[in-house]
N, C-alpha and C. Protein backbone atom coordinates (compact mmCIF):
# COMPACT_ATOMS: atom_id res chain seq x y z
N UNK A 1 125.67 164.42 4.32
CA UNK A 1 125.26 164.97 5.63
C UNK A 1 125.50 163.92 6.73
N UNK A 2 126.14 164.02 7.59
CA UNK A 2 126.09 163.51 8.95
C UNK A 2 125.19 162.82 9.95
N UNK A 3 124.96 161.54 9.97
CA UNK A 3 124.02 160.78 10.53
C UNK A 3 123.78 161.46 11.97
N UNK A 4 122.77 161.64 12.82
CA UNK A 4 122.98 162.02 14.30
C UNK A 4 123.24 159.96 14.96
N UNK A 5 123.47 160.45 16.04
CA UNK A 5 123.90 159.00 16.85
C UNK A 5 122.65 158.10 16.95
N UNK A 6 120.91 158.89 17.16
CA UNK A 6 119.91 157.84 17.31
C UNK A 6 120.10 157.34 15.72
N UNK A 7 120.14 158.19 14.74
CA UNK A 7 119.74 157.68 13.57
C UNK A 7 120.45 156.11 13.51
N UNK A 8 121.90 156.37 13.29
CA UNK A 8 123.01 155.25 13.72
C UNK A 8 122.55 153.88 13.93
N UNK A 9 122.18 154.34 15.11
CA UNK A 9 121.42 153.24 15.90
C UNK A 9 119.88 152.75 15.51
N UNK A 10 119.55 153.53 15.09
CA UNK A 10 118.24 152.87 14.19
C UNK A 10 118.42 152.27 12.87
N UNK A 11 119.70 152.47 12.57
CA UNK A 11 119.37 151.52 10.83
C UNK A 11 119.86 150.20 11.53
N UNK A 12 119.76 148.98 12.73
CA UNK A 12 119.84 147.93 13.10
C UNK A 12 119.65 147.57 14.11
N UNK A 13 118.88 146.62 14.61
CA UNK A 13 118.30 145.93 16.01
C UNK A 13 119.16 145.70 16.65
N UNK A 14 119.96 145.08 16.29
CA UNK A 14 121.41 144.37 16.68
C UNK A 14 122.64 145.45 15.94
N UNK A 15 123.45 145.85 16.52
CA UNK A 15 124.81 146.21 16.97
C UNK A 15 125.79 145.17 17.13
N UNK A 16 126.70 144.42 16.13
CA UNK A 16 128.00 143.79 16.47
C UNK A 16 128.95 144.62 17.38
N UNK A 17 129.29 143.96 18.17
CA UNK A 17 130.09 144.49 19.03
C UNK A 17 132.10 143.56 19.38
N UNK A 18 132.69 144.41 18.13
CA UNK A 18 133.45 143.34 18.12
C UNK A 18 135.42 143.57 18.70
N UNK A 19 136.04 142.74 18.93
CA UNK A 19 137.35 142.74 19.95
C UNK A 19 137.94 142.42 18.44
N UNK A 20 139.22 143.09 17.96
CA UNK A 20 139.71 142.69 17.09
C UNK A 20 141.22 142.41 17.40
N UNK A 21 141.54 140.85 17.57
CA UNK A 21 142.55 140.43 18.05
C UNK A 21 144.04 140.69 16.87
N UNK A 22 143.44 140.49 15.29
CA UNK A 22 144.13 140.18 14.24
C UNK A 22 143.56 141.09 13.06
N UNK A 23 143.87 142.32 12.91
CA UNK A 23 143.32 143.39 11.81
C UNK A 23 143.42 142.41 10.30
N UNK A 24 144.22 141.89 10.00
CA UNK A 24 144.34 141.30 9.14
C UNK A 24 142.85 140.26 8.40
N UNK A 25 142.49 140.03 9.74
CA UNK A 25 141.16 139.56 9.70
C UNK A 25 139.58 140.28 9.54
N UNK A 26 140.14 141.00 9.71
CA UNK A 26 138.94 142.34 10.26
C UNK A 26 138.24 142.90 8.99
N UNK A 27 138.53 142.39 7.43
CA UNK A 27 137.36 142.76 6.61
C UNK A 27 136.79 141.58 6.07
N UNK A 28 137.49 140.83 6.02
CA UNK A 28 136.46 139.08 5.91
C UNK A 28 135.43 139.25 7.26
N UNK A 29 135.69 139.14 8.57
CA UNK A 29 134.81 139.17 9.29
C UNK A 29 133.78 140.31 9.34
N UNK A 30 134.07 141.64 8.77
CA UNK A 30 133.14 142.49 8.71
C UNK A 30 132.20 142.46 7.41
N UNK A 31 132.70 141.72 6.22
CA UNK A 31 132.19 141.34 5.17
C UNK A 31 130.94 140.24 5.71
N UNK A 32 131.26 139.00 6.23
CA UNK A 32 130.68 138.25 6.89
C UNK A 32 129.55 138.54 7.78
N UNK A 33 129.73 139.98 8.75
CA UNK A 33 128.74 140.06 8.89
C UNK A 33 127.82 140.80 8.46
N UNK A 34 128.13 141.54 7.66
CA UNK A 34 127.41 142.52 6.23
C UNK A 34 126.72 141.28 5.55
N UNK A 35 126.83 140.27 4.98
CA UNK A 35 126.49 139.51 4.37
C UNK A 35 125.18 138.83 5.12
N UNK A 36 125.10 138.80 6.61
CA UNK A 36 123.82 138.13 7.43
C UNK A 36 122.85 139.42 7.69
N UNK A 37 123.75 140.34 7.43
CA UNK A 37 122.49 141.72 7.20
C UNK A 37 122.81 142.89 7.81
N UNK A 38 124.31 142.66 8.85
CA UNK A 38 124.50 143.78 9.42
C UNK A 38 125.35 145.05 8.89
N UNK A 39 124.66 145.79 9.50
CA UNK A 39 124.66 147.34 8.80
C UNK A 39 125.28 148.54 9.67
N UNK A 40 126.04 148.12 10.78
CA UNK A 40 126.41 149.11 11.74
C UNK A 40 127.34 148.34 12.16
N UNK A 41 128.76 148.47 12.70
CA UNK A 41 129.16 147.68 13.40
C UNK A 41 130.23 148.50 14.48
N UNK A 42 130.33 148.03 15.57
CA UNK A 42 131.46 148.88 16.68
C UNK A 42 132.08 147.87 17.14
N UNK A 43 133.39 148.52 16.81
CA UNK A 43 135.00 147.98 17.17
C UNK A 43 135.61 148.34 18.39
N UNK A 44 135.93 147.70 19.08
CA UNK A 44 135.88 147.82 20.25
C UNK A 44 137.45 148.10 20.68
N UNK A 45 137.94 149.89 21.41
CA UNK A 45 139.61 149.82 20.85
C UNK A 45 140.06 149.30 22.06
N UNK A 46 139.84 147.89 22.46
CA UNK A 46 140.62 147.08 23.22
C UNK A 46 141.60 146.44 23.17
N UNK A 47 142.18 146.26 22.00
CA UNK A 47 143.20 145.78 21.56
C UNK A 47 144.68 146.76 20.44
N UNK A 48 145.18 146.58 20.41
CA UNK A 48 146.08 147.20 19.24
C UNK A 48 146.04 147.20 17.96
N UNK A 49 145.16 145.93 17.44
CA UNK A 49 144.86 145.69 16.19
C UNK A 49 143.67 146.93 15.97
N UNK A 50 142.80 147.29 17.00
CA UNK A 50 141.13 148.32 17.07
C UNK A 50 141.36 149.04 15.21
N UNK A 51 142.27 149.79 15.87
CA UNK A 51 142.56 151.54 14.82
C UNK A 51 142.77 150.84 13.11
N UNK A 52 143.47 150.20 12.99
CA UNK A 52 144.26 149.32 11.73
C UNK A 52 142.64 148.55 11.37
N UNK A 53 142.13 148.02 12.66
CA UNK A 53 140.36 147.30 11.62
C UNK A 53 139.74 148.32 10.64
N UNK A 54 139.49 149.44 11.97
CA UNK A 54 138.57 150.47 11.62
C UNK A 54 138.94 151.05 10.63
N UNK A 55 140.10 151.16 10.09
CA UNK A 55 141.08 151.77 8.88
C UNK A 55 140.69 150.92 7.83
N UNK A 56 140.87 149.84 7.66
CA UNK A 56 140.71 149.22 7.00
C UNK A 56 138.87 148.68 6.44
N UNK A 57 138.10 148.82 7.18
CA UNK A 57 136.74 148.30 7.41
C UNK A 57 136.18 149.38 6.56
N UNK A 58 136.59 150.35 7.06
CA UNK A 58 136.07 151.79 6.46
C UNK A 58 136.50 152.12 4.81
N UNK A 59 137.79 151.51 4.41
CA UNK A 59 138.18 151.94 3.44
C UNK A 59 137.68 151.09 2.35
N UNK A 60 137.42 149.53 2.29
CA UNK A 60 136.94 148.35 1.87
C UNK A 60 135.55 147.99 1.75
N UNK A 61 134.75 148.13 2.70
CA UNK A 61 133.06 148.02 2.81
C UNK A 61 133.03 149.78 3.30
N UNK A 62 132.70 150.39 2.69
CA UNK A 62 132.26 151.80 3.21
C UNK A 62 130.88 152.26 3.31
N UNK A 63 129.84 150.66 2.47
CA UNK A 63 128.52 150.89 3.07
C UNK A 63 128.19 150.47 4.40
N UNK A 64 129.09 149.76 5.12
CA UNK A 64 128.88 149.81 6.22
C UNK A 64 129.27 150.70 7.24
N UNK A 65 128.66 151.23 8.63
CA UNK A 65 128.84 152.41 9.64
C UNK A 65 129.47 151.65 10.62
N UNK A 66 130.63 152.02 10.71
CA UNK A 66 131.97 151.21 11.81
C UNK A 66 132.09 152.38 12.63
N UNK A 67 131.70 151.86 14.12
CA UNK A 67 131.90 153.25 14.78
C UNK A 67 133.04 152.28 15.49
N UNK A 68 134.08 153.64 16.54
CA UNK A 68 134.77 152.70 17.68
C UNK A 68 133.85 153.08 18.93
N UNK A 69 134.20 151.41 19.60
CA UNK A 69 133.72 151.48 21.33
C UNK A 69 135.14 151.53 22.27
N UNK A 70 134.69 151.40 23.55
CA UNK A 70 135.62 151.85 24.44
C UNK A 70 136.34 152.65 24.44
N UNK A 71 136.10 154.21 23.74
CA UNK A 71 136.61 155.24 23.78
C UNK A 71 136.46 155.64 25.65
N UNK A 72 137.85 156.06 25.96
CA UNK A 72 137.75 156.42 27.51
C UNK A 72 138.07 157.85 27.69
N UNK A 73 139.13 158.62 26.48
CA UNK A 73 139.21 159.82 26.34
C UNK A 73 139.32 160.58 25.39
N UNK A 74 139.47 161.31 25.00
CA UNK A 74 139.39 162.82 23.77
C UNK A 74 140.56 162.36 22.75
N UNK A 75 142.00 161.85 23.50
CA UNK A 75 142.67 161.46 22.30
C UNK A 75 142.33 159.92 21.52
N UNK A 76 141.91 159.16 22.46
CA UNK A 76 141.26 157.74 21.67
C UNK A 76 140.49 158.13 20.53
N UNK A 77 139.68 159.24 21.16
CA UNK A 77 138.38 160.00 19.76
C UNK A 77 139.33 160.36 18.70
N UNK A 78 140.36 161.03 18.96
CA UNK A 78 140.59 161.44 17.81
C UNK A 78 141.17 160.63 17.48
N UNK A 79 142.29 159.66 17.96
CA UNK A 79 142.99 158.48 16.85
C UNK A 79 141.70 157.68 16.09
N UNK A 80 140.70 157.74 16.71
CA UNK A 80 139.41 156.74 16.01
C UNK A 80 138.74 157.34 14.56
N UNK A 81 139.11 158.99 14.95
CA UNK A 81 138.14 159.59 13.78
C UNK A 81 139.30 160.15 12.58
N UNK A 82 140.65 159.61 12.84
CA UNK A 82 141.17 159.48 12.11
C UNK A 82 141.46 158.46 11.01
N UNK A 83 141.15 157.29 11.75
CA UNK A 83 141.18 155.59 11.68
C UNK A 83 139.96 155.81 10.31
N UNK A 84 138.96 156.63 10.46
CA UNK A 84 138.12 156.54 9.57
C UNK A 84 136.55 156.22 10.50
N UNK A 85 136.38 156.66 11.95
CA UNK A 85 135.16 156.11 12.54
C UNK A 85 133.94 156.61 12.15
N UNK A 86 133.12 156.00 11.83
CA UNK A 86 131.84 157.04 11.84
C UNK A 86 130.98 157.39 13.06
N UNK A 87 131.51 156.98 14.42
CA UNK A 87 130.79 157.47 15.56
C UNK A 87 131.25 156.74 16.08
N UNK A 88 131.15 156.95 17.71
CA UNK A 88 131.65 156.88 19.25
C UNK A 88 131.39 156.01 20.31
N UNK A 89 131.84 155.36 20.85
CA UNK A 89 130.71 155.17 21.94
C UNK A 89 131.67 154.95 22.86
N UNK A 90 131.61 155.21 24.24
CA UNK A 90 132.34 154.90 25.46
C UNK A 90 131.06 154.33 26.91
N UNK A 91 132.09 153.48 27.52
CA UNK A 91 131.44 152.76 28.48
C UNK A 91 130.88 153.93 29.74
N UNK A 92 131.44 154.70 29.46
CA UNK A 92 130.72 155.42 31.06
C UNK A 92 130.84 157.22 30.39
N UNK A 93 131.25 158.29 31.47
CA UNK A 93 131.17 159.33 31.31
C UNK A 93 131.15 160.29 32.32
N UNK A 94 132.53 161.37 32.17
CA UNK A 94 132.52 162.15 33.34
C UNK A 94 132.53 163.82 32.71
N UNK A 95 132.28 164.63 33.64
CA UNK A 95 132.57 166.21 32.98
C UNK A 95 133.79 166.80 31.99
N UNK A 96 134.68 165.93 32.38
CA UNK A 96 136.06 166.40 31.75
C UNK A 96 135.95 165.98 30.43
N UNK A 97 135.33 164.50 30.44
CA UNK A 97 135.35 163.99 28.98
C UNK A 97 134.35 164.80 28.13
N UNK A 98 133.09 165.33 28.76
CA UNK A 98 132.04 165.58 28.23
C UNK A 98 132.30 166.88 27.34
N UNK A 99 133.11 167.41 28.30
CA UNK A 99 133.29 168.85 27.96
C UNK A 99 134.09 168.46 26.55
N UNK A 100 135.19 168.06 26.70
CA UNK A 100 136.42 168.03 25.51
C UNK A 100 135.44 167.39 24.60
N UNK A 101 134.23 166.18 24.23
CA UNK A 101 133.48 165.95 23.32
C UNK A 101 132.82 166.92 22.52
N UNK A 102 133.00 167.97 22.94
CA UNK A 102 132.51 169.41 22.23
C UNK A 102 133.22 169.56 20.94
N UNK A 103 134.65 169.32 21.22
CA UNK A 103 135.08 170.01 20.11
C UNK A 103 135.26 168.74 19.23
N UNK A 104 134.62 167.93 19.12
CA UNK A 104 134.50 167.23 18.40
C UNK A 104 133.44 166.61 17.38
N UNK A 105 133.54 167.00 15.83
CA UNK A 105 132.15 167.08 15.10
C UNK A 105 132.15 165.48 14.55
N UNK A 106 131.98 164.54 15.64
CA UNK A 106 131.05 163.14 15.49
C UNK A 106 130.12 162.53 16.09
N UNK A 107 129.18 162.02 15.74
CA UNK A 107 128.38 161.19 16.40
C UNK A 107 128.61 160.00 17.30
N UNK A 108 128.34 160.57 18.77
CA UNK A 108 128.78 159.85 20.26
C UNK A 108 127.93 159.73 21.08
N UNK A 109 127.89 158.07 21.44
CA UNK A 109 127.00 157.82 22.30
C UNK A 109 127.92 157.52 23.62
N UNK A 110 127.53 158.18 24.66
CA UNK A 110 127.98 157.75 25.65
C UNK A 110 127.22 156.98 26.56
N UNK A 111 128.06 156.26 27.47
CA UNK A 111 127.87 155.03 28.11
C UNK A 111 127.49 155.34 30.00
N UNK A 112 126.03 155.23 30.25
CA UNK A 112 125.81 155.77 31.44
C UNK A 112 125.24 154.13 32.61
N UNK A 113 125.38 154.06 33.55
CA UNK A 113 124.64 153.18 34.46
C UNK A 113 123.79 153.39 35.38
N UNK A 114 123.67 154.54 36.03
CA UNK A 114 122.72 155.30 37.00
C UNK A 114 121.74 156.31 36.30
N UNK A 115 121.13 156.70 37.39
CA UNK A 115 120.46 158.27 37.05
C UNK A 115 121.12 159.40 36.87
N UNK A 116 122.14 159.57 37.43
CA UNK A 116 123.01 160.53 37.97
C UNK A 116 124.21 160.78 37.03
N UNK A 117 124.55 159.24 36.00
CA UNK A 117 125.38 159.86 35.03
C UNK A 117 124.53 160.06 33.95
N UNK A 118 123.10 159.88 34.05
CA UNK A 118 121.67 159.76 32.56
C UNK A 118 122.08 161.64 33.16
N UNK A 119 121.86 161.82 34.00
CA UNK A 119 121.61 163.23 34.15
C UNK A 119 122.67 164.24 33.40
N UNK A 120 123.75 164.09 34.21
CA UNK A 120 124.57 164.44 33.58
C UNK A 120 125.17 164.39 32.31
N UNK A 121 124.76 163.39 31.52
CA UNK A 121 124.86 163.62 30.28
C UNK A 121 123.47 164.04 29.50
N UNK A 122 122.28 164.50 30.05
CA UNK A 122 121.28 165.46 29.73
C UNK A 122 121.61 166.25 29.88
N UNK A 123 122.94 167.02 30.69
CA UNK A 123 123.21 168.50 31.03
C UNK A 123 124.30 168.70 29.65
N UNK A 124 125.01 167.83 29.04
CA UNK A 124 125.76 167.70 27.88
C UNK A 124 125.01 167.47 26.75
N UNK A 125 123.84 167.60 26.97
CA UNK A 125 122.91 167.60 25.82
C UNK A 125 122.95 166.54 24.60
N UNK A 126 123.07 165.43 25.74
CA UNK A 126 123.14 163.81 24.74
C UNK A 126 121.72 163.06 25.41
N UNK A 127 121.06 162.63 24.42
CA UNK A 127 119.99 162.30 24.17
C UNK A 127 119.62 160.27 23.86
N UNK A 128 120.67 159.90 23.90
CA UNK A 128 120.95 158.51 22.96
C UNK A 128 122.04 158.07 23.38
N UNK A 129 122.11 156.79 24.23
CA UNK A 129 122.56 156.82 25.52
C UNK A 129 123.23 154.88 24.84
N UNK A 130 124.42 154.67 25.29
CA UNK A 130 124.76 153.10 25.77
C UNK A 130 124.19 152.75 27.28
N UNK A 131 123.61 151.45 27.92
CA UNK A 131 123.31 151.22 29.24
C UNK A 131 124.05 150.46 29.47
N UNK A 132 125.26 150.55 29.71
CA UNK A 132 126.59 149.61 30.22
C UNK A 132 126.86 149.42 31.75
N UNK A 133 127.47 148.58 32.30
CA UNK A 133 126.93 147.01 32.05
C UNK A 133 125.61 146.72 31.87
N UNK A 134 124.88 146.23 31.04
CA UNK A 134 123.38 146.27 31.07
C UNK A 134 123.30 145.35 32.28
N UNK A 135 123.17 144.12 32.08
CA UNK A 135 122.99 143.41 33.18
C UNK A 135 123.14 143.33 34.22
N UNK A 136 124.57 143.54 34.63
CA UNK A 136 125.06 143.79 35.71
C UNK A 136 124.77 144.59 36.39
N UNK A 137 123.69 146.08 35.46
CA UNK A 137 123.23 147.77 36.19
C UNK A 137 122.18 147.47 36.41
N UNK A 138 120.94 146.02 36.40
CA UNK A 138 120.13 146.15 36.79
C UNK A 138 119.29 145.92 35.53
N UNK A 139 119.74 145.63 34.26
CA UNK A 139 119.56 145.03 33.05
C UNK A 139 117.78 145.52 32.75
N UNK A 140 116.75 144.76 32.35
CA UNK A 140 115.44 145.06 32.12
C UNK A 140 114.83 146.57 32.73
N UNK A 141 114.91 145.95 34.12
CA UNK A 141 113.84 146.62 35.04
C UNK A 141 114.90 147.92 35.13
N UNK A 142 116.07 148.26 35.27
CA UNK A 142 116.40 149.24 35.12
C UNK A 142 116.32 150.35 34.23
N UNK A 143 116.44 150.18 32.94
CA UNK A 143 115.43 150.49 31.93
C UNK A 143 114.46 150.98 32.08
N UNK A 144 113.49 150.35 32.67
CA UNK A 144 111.80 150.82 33.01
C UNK A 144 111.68 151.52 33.53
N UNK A 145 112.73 151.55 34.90
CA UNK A 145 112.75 152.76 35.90
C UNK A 145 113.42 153.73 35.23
N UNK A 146 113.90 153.55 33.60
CA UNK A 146 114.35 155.13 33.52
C UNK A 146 113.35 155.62 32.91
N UNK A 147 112.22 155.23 32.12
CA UNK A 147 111.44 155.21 31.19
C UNK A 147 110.77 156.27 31.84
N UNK A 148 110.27 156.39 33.64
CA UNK A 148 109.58 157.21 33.75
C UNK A 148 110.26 158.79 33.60
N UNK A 149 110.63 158.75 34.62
CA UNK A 149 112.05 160.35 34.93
C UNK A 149 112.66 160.97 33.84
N UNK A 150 113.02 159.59 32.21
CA UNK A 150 113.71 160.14 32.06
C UNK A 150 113.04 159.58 30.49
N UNK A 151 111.63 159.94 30.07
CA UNK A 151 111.12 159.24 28.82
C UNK A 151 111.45 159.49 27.35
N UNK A 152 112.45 160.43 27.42
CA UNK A 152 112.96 161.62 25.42
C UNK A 152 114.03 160.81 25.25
N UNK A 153 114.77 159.57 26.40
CA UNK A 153 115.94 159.70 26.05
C UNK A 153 115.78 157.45 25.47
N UNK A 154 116.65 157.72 24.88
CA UNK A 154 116.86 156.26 23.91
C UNK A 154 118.02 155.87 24.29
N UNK A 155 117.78 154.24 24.45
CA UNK A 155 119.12 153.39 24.69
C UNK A 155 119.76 152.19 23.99
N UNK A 156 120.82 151.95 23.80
CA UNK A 156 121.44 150.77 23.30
C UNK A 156 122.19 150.31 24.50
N UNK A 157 121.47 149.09 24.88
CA UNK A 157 122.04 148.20 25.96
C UNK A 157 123.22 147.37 25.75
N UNK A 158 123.98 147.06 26.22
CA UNK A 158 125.48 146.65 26.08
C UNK A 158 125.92 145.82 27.19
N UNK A 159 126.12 144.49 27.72
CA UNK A 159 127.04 143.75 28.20
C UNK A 159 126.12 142.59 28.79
N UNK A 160 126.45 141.45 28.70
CA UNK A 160 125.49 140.50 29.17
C UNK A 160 124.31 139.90 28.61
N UNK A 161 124.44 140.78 27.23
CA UNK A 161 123.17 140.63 26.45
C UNK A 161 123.73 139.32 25.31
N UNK A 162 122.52 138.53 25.10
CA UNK A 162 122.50 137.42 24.52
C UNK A 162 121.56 137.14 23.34
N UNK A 163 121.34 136.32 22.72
CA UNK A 163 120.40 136.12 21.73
C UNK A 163 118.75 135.23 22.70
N UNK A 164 119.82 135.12 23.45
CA UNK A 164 118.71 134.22 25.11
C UNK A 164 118.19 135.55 25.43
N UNK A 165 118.24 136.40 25.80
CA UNK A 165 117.47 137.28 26.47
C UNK A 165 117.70 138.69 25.69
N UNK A 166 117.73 138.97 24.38
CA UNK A 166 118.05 140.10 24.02
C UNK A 166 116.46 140.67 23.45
N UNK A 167 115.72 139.97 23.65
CA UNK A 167 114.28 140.58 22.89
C UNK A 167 113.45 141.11 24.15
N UNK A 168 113.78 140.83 25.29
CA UNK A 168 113.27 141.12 26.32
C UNK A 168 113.54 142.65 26.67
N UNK A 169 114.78 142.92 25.92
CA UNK A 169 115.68 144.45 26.19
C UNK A 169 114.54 145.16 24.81
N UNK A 170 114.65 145.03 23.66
CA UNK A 170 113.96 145.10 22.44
C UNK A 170 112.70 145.27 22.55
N UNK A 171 111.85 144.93 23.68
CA UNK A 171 110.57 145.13 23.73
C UNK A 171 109.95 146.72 24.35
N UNK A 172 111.02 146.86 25.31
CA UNK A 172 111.54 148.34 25.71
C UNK A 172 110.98 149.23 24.66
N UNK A 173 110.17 150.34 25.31
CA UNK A 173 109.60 151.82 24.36
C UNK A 173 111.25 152.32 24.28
N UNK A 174 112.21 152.21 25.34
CA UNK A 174 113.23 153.06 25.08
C UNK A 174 114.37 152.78 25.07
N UNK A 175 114.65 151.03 23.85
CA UNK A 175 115.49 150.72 23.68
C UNK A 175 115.58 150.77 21.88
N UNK A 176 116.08 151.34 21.63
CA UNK A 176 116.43 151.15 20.14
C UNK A 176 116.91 150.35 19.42
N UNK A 177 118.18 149.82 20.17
CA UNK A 177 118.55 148.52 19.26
C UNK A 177 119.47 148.07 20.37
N UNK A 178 120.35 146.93 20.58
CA UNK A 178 121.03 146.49 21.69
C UNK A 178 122.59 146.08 20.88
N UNK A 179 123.84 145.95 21.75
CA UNK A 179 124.68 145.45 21.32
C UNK A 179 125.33 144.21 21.98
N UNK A 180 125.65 143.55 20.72
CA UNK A 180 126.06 142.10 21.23
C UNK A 180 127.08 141.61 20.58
N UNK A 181 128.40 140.78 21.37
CA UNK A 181 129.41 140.16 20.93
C UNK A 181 129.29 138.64 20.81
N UNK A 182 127.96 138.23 20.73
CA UNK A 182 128.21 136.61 20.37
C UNK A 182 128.16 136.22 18.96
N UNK A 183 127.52 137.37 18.08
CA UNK A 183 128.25 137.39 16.81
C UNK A 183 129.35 136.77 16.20
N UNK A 184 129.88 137.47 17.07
CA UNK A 184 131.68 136.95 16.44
C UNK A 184 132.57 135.95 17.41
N UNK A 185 132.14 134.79 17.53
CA UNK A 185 132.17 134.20 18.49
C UNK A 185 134.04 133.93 18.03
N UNK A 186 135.09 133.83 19.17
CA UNK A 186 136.24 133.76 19.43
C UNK A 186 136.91 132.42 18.21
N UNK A 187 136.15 131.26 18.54
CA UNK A 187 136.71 130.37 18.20
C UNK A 187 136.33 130.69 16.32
N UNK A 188 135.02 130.97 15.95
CA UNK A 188 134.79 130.86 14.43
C UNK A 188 135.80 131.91 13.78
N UNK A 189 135.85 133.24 14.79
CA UNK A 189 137.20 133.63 14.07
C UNK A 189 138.27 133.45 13.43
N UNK A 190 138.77 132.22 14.73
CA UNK A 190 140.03 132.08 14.29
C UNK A 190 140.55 130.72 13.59
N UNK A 191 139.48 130.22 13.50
CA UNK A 191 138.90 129.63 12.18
C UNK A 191 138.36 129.88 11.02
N UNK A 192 138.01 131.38 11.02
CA UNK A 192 137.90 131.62 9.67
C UNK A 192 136.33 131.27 8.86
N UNK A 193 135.66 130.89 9.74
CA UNK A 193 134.37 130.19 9.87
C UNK A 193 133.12 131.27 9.26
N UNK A 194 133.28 132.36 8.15
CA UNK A 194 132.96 133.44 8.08
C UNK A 194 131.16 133.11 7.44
N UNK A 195 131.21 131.61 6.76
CA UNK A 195 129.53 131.75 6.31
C UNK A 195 128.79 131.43 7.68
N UNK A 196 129.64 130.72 8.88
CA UNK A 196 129.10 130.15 10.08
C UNK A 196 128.70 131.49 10.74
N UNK A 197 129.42 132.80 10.77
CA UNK A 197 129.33 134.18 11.32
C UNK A 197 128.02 134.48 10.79
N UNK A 198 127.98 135.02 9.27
CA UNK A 198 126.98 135.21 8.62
C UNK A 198 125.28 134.47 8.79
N UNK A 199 125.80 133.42 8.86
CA UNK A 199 124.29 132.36 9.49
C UNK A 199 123.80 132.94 10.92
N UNK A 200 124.62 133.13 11.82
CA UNK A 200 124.34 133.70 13.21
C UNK A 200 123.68 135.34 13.20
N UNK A 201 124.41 135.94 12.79
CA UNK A 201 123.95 137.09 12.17
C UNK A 201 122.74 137.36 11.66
N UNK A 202 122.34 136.17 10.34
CA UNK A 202 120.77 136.11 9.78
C UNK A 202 119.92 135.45 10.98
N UNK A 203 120.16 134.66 11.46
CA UNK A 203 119.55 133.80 12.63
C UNK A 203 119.02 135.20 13.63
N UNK A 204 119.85 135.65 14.00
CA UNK A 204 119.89 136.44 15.17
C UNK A 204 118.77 137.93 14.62
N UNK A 205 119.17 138.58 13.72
CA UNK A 205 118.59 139.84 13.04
C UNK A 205 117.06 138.86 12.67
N UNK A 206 116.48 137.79 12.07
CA UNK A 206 115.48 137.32 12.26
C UNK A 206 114.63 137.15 13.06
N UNK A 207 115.22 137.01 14.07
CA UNK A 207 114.48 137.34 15.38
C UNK A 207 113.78 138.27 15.84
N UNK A 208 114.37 139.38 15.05
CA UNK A 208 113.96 140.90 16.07
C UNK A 208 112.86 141.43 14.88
N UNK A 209 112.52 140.58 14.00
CA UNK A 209 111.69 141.23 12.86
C UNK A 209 110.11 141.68 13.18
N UNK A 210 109.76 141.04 14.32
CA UNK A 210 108.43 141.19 15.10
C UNK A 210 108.47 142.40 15.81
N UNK A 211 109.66 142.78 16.50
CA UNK A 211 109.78 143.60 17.55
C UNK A 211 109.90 145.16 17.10
């Protein structure tokens, strides 16, 4: 049976959020961070290598839930849910996209910054929300101010978020879990540095065990 998108997001505090420069690399590092505890991870299709990770991530560790990010339109979705994705997520959200997300049977979180796109994707009957740019939209306190207007709906915060200030988002009634790319920090990559990944990972998911 089919996870819904909050569920997703509830089997982990933390969300890897990762740029995959070198697919080739992309199941050692997803192994790596399976190994510090993580259990969800989103690939981010910014690069050319994205589709070939997710292909691969999916076919190799299949207990882990590899969704793609930066989906911007209906055919990205479908090259992703071909790739093998188990769910969605895009940075923002307009009617055209919303609509064509219909005919599509996966679990998608879309990516809102105002009231006005929270709304509009309440009229699309999405419930479980990315807050992209977090920081940059007004990060904490923005949040709070949605908490009143808008209290059924759940978020995973996304950009700017750190292991420095990510429990502050986490303390939130209506944050579920947050996503973060310091995980996979650039340089341990490409070094290969995969128990150093894994340590960050346990380090980091330790943290949120109070919250």
């Amino acid at each position: 049976m089919m996870m819904k998108a909050r569920e997703i997001l509830g089997l982990s505090k933390i969300i890897p959020v990762i740029t995959i420069e070198d697919a080739s690399l992309s199941v050692d590092l997803a192994k790596a961070l399976m190994d510090g505890g993580a259990k969800v991870l989103e690939i981010t299709l910014r690069t050319k290598e994205a589709l070939k990770a997710i292909e691969s991530i999916s076919k190799e560790l299949p207990e882990l839930v590899v969704g793609a990010g930066t989906i911007l339109n209906a055919h990205q979705l479908e090259l992703a849910i071909k790739a093998g994705a188990k769910f969605g997520i895009s940075p923002g959200l307009n009617t055209i996209f919303a609509t064509a997300l219909k005919k599509f049977n996966l679990p998608f979180i879309p990516g809102i910054a105002t009231a006005g796109e929270l709304m509009l994707a309440l009229e699309f009957g999405f419930d479980t929300l990315k807050f992209f740019p977090a920081q940059a939209a007004g990060g904490v306190n923005m949040l709070k101010s949605f908490s009143g207007p808008f209290k059924d709906i759940k978020f995973c915060p996304t950009g700017g978020i750190s292991i420095d200030n990510m429990k502050e988002y986490l303390k939130l009634d209506n944050v579920i879990c947050i996503g973060g790319s310091w995980l996979t920090p650039k340089e341990l990559v490409l070094r290969k540095e995969w128990q150093k990944i894994s340590q960050l990972t346990s380090q980091s998911l330790e943290l949120t065990k109070d919250l």
